[in-house]
N, C-alpha and C. Protein backbone atom coordinates (compact mmCIF):
# COMPACT_ATOMS: atom_id res chain seq x y z
N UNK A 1 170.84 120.83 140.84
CA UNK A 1 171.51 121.85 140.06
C UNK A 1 170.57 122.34 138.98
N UNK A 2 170.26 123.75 138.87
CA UNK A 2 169.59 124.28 137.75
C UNK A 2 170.45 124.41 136.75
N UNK A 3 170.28 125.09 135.23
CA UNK A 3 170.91 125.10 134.41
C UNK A 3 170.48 126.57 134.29
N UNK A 4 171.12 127.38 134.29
CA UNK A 4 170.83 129.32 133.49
C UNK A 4 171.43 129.46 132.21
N UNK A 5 170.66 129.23 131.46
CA UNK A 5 171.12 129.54 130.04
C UNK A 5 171.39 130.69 129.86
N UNK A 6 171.10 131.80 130.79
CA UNK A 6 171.34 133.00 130.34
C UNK A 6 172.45 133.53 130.66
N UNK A 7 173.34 133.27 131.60
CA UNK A 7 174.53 133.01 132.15
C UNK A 7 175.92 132.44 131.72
N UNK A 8 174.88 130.64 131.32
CA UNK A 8 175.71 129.88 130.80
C UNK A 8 176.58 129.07 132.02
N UNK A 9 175.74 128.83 133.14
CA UNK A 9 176.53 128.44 134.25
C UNK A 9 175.35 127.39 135.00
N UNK A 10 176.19 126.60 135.97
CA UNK A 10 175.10 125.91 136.39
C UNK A 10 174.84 126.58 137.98
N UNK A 11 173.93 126.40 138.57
CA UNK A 11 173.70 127.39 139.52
C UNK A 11 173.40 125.66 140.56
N UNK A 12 174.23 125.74 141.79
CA UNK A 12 174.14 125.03 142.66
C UNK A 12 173.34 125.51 143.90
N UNK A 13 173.42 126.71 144.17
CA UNK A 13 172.62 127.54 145.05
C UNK A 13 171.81 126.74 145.56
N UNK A 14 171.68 126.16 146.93
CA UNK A 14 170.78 125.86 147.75
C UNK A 14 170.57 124.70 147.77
N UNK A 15 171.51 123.73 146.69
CA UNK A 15 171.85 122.68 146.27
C UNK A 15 173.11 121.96 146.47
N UNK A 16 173.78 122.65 146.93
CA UNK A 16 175.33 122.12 147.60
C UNK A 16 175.42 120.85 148.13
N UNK A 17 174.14 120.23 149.33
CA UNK A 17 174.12 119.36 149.98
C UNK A 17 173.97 118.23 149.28
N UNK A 18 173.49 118.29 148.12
CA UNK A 18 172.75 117.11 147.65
C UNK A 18 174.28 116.44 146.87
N UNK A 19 175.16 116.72 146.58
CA UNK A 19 176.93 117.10 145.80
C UNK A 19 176.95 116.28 147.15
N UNK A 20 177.10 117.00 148.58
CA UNK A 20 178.13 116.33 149.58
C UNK A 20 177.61 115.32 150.01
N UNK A 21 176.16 115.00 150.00
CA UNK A 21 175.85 113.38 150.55
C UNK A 21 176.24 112.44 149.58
N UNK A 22 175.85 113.18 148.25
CA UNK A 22 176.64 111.63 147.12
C UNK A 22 177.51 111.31 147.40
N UNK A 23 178.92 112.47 147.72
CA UNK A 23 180.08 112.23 147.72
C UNK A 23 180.11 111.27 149.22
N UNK A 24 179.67 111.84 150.13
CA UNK A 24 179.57 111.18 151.49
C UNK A 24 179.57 109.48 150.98
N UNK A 25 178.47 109.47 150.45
CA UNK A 25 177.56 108.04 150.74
C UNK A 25 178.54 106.91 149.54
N UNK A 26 179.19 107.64 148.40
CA UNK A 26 180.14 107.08 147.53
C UNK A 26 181.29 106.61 148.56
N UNK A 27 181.95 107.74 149.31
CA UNK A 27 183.19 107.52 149.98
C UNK A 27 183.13 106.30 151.32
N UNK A 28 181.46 106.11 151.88
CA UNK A 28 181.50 105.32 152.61
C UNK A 28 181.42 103.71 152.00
N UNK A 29 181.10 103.89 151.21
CA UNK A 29 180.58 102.34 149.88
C UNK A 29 182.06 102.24 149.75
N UNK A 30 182.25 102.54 149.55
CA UNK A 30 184.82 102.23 148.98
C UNK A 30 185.15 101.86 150.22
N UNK A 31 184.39 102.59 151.30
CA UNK A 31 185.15 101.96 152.47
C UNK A 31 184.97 101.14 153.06
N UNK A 32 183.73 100.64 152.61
CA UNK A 32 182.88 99.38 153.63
C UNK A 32 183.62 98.10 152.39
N UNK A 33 184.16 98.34 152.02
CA UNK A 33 184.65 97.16 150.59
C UNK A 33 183.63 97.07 149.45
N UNK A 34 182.37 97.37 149.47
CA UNK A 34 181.16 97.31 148.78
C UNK A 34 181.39 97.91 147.44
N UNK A 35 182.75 98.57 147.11
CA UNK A 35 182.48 99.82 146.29
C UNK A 35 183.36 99.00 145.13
N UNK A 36 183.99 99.52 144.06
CA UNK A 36 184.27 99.09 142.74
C UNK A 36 184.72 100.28 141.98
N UNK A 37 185.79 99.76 141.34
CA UNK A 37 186.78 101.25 140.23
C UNK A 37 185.45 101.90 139.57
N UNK A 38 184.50 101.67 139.17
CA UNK A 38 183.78 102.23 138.56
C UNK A 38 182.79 103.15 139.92
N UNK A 39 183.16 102.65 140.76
CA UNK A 39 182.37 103.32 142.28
C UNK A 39 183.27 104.36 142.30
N UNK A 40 184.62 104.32 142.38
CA UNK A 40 185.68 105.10 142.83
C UNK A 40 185.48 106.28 141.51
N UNK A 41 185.10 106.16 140.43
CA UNK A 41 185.62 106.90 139.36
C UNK A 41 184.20 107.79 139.30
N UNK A 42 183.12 107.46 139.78
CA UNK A 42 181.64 107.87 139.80
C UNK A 42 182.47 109.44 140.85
N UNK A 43 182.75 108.78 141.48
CA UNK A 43 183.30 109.72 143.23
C UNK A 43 183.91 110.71 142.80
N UNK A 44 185.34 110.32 142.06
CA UNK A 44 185.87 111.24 141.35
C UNK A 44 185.06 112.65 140.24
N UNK A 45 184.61 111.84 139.52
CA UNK A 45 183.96 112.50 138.53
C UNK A 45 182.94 114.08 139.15
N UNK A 46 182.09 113.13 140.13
CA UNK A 46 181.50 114.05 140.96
C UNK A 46 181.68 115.31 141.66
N UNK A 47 183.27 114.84 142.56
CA UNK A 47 184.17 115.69 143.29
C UNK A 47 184.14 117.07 141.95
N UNK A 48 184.90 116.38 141.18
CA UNK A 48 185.17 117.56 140.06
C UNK A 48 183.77 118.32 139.32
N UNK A 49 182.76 117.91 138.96
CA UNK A 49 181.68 118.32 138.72
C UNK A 49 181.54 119.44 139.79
N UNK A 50 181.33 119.10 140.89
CA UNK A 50 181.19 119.64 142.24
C UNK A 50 182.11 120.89 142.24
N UNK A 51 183.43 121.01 142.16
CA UNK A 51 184.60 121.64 142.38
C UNK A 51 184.23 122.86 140.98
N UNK A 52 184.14 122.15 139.61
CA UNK A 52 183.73 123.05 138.64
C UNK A 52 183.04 124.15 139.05
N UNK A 53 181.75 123.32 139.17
CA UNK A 53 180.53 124.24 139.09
C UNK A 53 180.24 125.29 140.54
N UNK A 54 180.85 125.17 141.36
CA UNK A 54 181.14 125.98 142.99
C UNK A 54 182.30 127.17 142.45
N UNK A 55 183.27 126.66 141.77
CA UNK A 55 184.48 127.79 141.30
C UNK A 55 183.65 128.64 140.47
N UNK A 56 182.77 128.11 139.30
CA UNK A 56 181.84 128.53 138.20
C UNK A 56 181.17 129.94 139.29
N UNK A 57 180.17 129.33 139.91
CA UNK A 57 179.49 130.08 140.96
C UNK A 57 180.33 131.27 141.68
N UNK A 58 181.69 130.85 142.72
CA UNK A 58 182.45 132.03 143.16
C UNK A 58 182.69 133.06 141.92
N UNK A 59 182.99 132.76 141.10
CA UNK A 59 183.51 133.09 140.32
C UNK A 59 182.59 134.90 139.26
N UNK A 60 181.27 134.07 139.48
CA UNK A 60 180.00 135.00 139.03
C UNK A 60 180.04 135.88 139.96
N UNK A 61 180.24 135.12 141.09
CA UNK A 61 179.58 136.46 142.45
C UNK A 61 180.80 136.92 142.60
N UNK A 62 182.07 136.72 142.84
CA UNK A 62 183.09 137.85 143.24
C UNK A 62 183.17 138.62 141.13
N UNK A 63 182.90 138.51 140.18
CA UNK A 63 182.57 139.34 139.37
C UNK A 63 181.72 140.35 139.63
N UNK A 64 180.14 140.08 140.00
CA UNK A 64 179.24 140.75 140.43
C UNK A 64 179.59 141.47 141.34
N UNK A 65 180.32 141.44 142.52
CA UNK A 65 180.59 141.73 143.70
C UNK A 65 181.79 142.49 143.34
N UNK A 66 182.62 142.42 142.52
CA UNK A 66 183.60 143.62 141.77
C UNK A 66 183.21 144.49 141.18
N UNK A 67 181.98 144.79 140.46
CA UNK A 67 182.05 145.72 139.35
C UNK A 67 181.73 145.18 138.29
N UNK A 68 182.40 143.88 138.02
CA UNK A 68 182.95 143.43 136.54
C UNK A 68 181.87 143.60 135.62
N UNK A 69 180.46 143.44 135.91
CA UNK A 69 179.03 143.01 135.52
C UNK A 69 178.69 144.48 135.22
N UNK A 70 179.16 145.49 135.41
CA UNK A 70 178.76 146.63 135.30
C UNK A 70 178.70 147.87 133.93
N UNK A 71 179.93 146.36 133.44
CA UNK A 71 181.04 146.94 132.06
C UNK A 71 180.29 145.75 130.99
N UNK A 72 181.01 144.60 131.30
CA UNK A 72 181.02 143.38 131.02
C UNK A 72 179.44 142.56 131.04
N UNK A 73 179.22 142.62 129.50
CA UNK A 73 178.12 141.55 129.53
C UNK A 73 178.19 140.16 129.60
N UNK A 74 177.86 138.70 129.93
CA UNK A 74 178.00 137.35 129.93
C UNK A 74 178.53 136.83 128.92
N UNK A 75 178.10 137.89 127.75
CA UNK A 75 177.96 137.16 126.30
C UNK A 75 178.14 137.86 125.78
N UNK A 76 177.42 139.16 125.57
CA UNK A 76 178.05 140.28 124.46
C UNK A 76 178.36 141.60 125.24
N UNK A 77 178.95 142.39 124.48
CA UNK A 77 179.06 143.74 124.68
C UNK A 77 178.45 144.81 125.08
N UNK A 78 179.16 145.05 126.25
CA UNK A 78 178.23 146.17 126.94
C UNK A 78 179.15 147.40 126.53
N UNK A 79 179.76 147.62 127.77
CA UNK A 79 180.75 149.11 127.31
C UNK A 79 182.28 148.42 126.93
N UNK A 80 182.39 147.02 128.27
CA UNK A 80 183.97 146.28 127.52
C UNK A 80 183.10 144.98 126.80
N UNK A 81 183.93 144.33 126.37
CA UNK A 81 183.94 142.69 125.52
C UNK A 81 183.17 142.17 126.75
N UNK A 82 181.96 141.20 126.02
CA UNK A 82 181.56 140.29 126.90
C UNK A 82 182.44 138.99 127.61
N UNK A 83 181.77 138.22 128.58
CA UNK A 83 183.27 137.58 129.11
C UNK A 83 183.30 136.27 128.24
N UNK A 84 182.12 136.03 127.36
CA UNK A 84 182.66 134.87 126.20
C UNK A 84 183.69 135.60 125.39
N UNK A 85 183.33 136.70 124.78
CA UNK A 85 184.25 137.15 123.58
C UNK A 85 185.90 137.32 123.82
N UNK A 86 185.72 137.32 125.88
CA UNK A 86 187.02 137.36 126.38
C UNK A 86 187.24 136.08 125.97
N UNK A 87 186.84 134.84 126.78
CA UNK A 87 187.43 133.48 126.74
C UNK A 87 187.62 133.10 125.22
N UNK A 88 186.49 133.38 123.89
CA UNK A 88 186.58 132.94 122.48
C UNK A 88 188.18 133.73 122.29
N UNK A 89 188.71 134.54 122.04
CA UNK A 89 189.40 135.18 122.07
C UNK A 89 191.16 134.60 122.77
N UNK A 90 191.43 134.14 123.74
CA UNK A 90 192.47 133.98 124.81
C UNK A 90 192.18 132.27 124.97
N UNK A 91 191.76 131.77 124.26
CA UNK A 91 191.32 130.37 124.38
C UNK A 91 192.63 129.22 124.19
N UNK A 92 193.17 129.39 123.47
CA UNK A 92 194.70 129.15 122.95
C UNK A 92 195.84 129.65 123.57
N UNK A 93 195.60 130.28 124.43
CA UNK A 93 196.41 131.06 124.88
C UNK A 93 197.30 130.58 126.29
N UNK A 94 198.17 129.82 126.36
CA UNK A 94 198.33 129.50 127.69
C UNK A 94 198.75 129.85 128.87
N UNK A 95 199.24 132.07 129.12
CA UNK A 95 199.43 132.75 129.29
C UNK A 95 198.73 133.49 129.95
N UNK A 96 197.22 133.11 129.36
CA UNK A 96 196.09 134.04 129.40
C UNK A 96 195.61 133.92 130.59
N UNK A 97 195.53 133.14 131.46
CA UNK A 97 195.38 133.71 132.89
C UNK A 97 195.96 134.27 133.96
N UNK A 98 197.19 134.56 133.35
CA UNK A 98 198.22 135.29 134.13
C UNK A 98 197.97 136.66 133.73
N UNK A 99 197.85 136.86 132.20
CA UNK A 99 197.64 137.87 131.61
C UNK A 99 196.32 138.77 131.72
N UNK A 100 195.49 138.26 131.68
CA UNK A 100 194.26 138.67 132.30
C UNK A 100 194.37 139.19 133.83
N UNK A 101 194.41 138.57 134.51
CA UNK A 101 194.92 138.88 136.03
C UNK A 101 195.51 140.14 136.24
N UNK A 102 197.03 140.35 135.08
CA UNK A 102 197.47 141.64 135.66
C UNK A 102 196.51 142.25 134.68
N UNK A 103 195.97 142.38 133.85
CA UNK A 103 194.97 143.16 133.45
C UNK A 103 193.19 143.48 133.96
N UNK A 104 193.30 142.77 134.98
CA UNK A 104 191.97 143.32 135.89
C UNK A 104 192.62 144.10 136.83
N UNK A 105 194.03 144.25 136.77
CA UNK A 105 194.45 144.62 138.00
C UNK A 105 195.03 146.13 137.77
N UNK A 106 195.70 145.90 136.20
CA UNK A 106 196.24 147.26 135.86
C UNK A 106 195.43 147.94 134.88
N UNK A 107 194.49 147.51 134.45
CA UNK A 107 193.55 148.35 133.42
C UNK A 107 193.92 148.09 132.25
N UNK A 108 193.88 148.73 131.20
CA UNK A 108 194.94 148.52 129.76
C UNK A 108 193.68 149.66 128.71
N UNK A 109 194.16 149.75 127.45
CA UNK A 109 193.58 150.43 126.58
C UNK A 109 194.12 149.90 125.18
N UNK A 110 193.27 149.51 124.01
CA UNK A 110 193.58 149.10 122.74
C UNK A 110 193.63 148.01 122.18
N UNK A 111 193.72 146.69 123.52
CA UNK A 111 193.04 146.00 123.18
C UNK A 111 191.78 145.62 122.41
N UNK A 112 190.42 145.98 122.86
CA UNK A 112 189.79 146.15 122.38
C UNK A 112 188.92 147.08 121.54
N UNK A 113 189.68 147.71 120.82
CA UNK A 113 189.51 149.21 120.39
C UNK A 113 189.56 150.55 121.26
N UNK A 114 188.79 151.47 121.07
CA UNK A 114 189.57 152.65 121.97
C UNK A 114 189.27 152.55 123.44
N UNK A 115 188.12 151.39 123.55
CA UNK A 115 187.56 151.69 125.03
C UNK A 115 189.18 151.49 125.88
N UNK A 116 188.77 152.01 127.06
CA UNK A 116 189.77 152.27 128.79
C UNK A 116 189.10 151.11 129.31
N UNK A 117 189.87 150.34 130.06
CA UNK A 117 189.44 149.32 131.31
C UNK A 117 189.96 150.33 131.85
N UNK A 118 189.74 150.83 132.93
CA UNK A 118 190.39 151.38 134.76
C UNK A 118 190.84 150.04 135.62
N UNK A 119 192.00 150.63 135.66
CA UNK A 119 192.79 149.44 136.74
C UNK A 119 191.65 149.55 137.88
N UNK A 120 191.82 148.11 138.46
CA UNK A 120 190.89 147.66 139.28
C UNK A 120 191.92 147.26 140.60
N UNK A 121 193.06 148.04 141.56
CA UNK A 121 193.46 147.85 142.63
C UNK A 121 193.00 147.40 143.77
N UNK A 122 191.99 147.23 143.96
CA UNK A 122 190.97 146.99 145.37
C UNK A 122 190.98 145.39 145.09
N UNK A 123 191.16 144.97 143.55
CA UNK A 123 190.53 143.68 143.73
C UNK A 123 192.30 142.78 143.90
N UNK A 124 191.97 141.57 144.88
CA UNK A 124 193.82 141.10 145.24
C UNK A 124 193.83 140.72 144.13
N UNK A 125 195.07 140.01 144.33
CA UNK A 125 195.78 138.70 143.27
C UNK A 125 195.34 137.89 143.35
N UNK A 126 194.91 137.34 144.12
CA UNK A 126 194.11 135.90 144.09
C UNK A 126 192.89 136.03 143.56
N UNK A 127 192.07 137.39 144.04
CA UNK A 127 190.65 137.54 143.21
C UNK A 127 190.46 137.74 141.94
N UNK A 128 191.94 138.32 141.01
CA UNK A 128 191.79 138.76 139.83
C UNK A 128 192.50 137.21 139.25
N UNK A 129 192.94 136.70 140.03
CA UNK A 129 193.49 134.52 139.53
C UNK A 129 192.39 134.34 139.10
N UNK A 130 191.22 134.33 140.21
CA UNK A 130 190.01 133.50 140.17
C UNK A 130 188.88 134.08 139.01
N UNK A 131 189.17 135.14 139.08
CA UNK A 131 188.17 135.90 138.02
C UNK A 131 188.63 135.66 136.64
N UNK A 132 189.80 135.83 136.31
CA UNK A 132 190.80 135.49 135.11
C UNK A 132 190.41 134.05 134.49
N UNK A 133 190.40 132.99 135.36
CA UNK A 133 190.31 132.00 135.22
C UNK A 133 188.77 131.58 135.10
N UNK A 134 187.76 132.50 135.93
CA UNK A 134 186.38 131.68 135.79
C UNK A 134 186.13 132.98 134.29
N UNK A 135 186.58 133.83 133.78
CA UNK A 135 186.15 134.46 132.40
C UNK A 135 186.61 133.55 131.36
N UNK A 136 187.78 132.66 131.25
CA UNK A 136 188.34 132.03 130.64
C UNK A 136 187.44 130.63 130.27
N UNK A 137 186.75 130.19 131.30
CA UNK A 137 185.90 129.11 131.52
C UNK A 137 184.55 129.11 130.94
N UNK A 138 184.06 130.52 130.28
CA UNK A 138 182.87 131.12 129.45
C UNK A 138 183.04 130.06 128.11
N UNK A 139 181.85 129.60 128.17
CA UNK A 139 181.60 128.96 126.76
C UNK A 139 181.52 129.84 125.64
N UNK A 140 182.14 129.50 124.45
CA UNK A 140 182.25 130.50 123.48
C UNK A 140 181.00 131.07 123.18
N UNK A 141 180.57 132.44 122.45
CA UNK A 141 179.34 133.25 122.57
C UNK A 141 178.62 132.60 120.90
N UNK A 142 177.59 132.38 121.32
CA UNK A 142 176.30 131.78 120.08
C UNK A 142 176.79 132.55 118.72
């Protein structure tokens, strides 16, 4: 796994395999009896590391692959709020990924001062879940 500071994400790219043999070679150690709660919790930990940072990843590319990157800087302001200033912002919020969602979906205005989002219809419900949720996941901006 690399680290992109410029992003703020960890980039697994081309690295996936090296995630599924740990997990492999953990899950066979538990099963051979060899393994130990602290074996089992290594496994766990991993899974989720794994699960994070792959959602992290979809998450960039169906942005990129929307538009979103076009408006939206990582970190600061392009023409809308960068997607930290989104997550610093909606952080408290326990709403906010529902809310976000219909707002990639229906556009809005005044939120963030006078700028227009344009409703974004092309993108589903599930893609504007996942996007909602990986903007939300932005480490707050420096």
């Amino acid at each position: 796994m690399r680290h992109r500071p410029e992003c703020g994400v960890l980039s697994i790219a081309g690295r996936w395999h090296v995630a599924v043999v740990l997990v492999l070679v953990l899950v066979l150690l538990l099963m051979s009896g060899s393994g130990s709660a602290v074996l089992a919790q290594t496994a766990a930990t991993t899974m989720t590391a794994t699960t994070v940072a792959t959602a992290s990843v979809q998450g960039q590319a169906l942005a990129s692959k929307s538009g979103c990157l076009s408006c939206h800087g990582l970190v600061h302001t392009q023409v809308g709020p960068g997607f930290a200033q989104v997550a610093a912002r909606y952080r408290d919020d326990a709403g906010a990924p529902e809310h976000l969602a219909a707002k990639i979906r229906s556009g809005g205005v005044g939120i963030w001062g006078r700028l227009i989002m344009p409703r974004q219809p092309q993108v589903s419900e599930a893609d504007a879940a996942l996007l909602a949720k990986w903007v939300l996941s932005q480490p707050s901006p420096p």
